[in-house]
C-alpha atoms as a PDB file:
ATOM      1  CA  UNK A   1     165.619 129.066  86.320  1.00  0.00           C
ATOM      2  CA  UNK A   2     167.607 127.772  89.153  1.00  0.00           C
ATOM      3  CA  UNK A   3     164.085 128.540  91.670  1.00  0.00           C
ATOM      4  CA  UNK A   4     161.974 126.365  89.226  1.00  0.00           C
ATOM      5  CA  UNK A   5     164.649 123.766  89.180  1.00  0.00           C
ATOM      6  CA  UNK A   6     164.571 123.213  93.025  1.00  0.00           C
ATOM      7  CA  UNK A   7     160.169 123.609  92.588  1.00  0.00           C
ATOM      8  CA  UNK A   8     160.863 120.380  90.737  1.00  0.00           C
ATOM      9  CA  UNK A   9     163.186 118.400  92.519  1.00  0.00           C
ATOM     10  CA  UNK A  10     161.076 119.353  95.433  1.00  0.00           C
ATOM     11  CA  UNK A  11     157.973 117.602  93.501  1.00  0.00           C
ATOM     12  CA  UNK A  12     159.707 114.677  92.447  1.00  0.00           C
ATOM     13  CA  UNK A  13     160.516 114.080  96.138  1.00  0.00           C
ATOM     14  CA  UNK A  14     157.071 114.873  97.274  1.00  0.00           C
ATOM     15  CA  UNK A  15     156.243 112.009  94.557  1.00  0.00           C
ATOM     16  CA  UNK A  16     154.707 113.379  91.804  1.00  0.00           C
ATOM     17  CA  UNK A  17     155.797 111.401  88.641  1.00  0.00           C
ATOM     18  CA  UNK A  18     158.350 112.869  86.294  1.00  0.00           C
ATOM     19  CA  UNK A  19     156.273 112.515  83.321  1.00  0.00           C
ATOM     20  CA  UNK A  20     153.539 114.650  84.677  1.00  0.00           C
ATOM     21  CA  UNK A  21     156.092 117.805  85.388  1.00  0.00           C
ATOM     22  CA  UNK A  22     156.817 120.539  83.233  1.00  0.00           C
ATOM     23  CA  UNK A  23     160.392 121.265  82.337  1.00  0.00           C
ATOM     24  CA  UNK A  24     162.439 124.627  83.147  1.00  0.00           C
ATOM     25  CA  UNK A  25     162.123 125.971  79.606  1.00  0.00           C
ATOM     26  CA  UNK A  26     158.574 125.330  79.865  1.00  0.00           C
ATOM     27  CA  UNK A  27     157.616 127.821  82.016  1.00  0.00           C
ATOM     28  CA  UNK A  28     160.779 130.184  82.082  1.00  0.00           C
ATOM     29  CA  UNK A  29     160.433 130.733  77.946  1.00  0.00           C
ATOM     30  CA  UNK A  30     156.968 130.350  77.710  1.00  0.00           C
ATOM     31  CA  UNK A  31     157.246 127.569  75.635  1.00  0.00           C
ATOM     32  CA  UNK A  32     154.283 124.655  76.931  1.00  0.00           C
ATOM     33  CA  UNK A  33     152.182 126.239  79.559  1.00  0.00           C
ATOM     34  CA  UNK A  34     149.750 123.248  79.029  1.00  0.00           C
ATOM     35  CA  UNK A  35     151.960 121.236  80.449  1.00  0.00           C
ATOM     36  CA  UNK A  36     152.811 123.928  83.293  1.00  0.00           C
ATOM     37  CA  UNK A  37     148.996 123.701  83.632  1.00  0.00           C
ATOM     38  CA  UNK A  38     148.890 119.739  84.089  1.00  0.00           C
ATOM     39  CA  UNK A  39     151.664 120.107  86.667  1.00  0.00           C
ATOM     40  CA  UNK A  40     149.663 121.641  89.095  1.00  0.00           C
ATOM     41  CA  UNK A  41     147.256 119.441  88.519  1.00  0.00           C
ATOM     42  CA  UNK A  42     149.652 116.734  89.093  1.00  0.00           C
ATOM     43  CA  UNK A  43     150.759 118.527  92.098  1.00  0.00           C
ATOM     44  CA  UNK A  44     147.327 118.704  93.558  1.00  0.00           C
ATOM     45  CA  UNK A  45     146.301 114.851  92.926  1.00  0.00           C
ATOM     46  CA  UNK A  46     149.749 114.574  94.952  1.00  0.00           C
ATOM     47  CA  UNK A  47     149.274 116.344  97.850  1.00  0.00           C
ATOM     48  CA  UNK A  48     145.067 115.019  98.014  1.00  0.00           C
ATOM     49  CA  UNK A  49     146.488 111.313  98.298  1.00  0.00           C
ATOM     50  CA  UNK A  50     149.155 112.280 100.802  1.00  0.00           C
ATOM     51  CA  UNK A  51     146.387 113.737 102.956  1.00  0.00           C
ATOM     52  CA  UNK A  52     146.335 117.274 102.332  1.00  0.00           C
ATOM     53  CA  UNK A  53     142.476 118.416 103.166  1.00  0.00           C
ATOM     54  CA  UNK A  54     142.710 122.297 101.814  1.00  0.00           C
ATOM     55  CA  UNK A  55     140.996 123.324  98.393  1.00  0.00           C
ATOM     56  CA  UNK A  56     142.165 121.374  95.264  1.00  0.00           C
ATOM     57  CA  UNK A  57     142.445 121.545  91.243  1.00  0.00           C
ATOM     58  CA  UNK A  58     141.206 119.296  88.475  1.00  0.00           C
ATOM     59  CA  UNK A  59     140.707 115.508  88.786  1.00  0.00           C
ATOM     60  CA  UNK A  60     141.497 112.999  91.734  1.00  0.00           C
ATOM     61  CA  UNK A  61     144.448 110.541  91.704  1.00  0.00           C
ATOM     62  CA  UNK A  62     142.468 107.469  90.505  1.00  0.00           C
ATOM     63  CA  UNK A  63     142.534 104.690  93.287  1.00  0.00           C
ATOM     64  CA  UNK A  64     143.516 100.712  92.757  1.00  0.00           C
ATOM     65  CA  UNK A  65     140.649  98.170  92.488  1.00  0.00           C
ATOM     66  CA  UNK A  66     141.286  94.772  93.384  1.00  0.00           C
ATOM     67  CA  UNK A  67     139.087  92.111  91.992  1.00  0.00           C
ATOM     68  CA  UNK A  68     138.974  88.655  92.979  1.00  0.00           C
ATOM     69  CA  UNK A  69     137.353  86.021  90.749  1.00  0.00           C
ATOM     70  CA  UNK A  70     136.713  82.447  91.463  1.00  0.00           C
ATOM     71  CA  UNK A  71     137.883  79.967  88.694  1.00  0.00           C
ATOM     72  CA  UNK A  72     134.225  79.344  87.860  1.00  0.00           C
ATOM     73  CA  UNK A  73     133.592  82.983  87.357  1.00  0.00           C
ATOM     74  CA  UNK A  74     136.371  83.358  85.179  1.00  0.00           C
ATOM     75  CA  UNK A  75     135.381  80.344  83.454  1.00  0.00           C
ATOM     76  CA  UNK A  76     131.988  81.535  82.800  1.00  0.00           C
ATOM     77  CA  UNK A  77     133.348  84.725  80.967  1.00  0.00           C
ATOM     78  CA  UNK A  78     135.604  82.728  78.742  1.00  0.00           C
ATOM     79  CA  UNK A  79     132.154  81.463  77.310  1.00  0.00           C
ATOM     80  CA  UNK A  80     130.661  84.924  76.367  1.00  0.00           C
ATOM     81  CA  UNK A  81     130.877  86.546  72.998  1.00  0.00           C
ATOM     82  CA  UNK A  82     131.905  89.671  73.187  1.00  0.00           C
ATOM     83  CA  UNK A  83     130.568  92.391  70.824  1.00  0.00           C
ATOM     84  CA  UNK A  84     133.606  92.797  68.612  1.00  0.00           C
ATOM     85  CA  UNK A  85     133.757  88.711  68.397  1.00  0.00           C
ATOM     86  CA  UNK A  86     130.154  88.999  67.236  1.00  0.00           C
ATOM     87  CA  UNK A  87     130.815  91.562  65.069  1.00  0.00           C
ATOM     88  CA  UNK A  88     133.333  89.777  63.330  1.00  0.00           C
ATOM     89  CA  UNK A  89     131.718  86.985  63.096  1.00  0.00           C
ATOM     90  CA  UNK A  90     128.638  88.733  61.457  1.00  0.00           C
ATOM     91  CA  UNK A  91     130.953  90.684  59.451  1.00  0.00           C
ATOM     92  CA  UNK A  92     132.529  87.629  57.708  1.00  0.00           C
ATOM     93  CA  UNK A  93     129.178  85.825  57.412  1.00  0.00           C
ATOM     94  CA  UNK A  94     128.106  89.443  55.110  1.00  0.00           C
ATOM     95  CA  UNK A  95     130.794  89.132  52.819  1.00  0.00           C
END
């Protein structure tokens, strides 16, 4: 128990977030090896955006996207209906 301890203290400081690790009970008891499972996972994403280049598991750490509107953009959307404001409006217009 004390091994998987240090495994995750060593992933916390390698930055993987908390709430993506397993705990010790987890694994040691067999009690969620789902969430054993997403670990790795976690721990790969990790170690891809830190630059590791070696074979990986499951999905990529998603990257930011900044978007920069002009005020003429964003007042252009302010003017659009969007489906589910058109649906409610149709909907009250049935009953």
């Amino acid at each position: 128990m004390e091994n998987l301890a240090n495994f995750l203290t060593a992933l916390t400081d390698a930055g993987v977030p908390t709430h993506d690790q397993f705990q010790t009970v987890d694994l040691y008891e067999n009690k969620n090896i789902v969430q054993v499972i997403d670990t790795i996972f976690a721990m790969s994403r990790t170690a891809t955006a830190l630059g590791y280049k070696g074979p990986v598991i499951g999905p990529k750490l998603a990257e930011k996207q900044q978007y920069n509107f002009t005020k003429e953009q964003l007042d252009e959307g302010k003017s659009i209906l969007t489906l589910q404001t058109s649906g409610n409006i149709f909907n009250d217009k049935v009953r």
